[in-house]
Protein backbone atom coordinates (compact mmCIF):
# COMPACT_ATOMS: atom_id res chain seq x y z
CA UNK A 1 151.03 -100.31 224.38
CA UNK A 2 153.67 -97.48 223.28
CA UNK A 3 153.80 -98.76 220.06
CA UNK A 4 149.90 -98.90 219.45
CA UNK A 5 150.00 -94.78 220.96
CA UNK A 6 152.63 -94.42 218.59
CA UNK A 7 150.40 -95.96 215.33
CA UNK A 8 147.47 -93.70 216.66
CA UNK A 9 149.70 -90.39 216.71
CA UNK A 10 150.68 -91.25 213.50
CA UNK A 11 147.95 -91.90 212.15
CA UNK A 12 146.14 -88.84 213.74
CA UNK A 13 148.33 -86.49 212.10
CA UNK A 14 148.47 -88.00 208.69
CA UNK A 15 144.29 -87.71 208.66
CA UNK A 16 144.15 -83.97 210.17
CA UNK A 17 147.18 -82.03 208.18
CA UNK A 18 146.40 -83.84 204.63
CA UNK A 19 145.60 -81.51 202.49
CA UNK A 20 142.05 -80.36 201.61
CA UNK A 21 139.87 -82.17 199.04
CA UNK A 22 137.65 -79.54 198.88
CA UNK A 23 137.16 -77.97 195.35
CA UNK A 24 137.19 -74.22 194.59
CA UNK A 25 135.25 -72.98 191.57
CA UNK A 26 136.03 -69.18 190.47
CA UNK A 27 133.64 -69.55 187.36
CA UNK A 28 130.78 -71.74 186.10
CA UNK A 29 130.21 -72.07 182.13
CA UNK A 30 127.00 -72.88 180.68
CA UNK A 31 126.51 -74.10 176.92
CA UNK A 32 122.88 -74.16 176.50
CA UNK A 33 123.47 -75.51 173.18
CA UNK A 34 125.38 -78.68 174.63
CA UNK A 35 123.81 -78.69 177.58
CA UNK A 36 126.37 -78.76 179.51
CA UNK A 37 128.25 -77.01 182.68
CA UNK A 38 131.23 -76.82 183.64
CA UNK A 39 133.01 -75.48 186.75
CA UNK A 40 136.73 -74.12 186.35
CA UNK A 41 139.14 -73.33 189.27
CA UNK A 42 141.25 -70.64 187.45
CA UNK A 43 141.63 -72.25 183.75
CA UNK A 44 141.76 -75.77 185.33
CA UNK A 45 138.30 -77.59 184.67
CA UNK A 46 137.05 -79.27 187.79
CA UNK A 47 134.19 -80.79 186.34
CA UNK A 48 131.38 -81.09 184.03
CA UNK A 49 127.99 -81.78 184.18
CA UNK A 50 124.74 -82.57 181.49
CA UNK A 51 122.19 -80.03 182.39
CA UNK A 52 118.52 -79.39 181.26
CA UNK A 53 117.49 -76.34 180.46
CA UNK A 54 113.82 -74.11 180.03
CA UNK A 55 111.16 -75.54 176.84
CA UNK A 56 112.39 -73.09 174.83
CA UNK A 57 116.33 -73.28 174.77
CA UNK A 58 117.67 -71.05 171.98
CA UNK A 59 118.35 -67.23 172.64
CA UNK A 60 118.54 -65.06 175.54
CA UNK A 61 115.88 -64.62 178.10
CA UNK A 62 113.74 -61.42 177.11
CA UNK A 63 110.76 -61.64 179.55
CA UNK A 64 109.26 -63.35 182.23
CA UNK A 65 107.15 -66.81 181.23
CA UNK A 66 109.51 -67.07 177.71
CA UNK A 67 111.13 -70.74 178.70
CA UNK A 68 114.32 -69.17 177.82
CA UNK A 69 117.63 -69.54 180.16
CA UNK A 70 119.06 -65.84 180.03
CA UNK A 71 122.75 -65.72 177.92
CA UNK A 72 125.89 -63.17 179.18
CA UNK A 73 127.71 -62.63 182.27
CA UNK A 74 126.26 -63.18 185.94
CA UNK A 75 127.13 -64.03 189.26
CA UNK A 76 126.21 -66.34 192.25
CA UNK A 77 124.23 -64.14 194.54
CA UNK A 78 122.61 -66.51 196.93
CA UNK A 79 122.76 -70.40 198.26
CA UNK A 80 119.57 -71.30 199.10
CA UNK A 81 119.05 -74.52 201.04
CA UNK A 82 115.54 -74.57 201.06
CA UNK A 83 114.62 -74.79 198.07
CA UNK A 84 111.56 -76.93 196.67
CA UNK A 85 114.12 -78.28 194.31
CA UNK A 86 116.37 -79.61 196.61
CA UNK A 87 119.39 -76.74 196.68
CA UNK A 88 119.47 -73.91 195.00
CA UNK A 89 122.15 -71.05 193.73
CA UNK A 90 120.57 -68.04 192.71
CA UNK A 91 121.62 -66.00 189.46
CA UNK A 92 122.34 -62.53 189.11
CA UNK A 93 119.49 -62.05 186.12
CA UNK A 94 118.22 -59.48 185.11
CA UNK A 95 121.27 -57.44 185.50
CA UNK A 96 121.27 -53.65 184.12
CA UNK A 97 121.13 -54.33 180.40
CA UNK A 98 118.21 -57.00 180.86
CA UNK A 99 116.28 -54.66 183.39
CA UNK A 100 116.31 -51.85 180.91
CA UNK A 101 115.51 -53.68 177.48
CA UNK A 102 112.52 -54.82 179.20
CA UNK A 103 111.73 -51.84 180.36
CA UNK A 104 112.41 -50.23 176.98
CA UNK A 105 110.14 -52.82 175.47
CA UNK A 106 107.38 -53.06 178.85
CA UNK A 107 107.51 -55.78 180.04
CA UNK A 108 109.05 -57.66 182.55
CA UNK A 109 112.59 -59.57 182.43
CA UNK A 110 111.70 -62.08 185.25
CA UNK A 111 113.79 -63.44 187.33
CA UNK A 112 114.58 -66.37 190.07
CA UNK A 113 117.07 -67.76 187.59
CA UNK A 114 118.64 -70.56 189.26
CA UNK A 115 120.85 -73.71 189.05
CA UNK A 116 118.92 -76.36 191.06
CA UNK A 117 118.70 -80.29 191.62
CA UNK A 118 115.30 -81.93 191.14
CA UNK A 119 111.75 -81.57 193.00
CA UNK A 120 110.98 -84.70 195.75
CA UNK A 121 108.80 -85.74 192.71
CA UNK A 122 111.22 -86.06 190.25
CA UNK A 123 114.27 -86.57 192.24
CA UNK A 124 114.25 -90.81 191.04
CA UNK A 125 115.23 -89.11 187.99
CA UNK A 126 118.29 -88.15 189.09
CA UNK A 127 121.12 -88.23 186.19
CA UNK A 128 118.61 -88.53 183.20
CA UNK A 129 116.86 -85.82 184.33
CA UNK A 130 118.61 -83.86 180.65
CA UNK A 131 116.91 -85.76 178.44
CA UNK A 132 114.06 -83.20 178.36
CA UNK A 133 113.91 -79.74 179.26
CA UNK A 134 112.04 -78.83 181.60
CA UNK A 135 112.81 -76.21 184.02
CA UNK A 136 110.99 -72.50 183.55
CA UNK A 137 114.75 -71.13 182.43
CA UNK A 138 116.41 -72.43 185.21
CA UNK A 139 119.74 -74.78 184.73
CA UNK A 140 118.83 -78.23 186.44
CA UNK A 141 121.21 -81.29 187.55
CA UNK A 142 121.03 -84.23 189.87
CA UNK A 143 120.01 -84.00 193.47
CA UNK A 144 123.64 -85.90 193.76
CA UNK A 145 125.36 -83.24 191.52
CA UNK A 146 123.65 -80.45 193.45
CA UNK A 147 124.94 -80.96 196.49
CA UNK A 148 128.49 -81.35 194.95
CA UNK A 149 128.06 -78.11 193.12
CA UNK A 150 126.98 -76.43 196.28
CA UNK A 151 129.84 -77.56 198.45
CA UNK A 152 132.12 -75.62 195.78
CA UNK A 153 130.95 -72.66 194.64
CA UNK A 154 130.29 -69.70 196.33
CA UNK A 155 128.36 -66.12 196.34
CA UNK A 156 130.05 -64.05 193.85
CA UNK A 157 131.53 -66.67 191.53
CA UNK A 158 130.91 -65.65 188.04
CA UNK A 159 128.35 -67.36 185.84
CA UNK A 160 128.61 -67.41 182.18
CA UNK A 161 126.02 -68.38 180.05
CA UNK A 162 126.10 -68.81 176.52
């Protein structure tokens, strides 16, 4: 009886002070023109994912409705779990440049750029979901990836996009 109390204590300490196998990300690339993304923890890559992107791929987002994904610096500013496709992490777009070339130009930037699993409807999709593009500008991966993606990163971690 000791020595099965003894196996238990042992074994109850090895499972509560291992260490952590949760991920940190500090900064999320996105290469529209490999669709791809990939989340770093200081200049260590932590992993990589295939992405789909808007109908209209190439250059930076000008205005609201263009298909485009928007290119430069942002940041995580929300997690929303409720989104209608599945989880969602909201982008910083427009920031100050792209709020005042559209006003410059009047029209509007747009905006609810996000990265984002898949829709109920599309979720049996799931990893070939990047053969086509077809998000409004947003950055899509698996439901699967998603929820990976969301368990890392935080509001505030920088997005690049280019």
């Amino acid at each position: 009886m000791a020595k099965n109390l003894q196996y238990l204590l042992v074994f109850y300490f090895a499972l509560f002070s291992a260490p952590s196998l949760a991920k940190t990300v500090d900064r999320i690339l996105i290469e529209k023109d490999y669709r791809s993304m990939t989340l770093f923890d200081g200049d260590k890559v932590v992993k990589s994912y295939r992405i789909a992107l808007g109908p209209e791929p190439v250059g930076h987002k000008v205005q609201e409705g263009d298909g485009r994904t928007p290119e430069g610096r942002y940041k995580i500013t929300y997690k929303n779990p409720n989104s209608k496709f599945h989880l969602s992490l909201k982008i910083s777009y427009p920031n100050r440049e792209d709020r005042k070339f559209a006003r410059e130009n009047g029209f509007s930037p747009g905006g609810d750029i996000m990265i984002h699993g898949l829709s109920p409807e599309y979720e049996y999709l799931g990893a070939v979901h990047f053969l086509y593009d077809w998000t409004d500008g947003c950055i899509a991966v698996s439901n699967s990836e998603i929820e990976e993606i969301w368990e890392w990163v935080s509001v505030g971690t920088e997005v690049l996009i280019y």
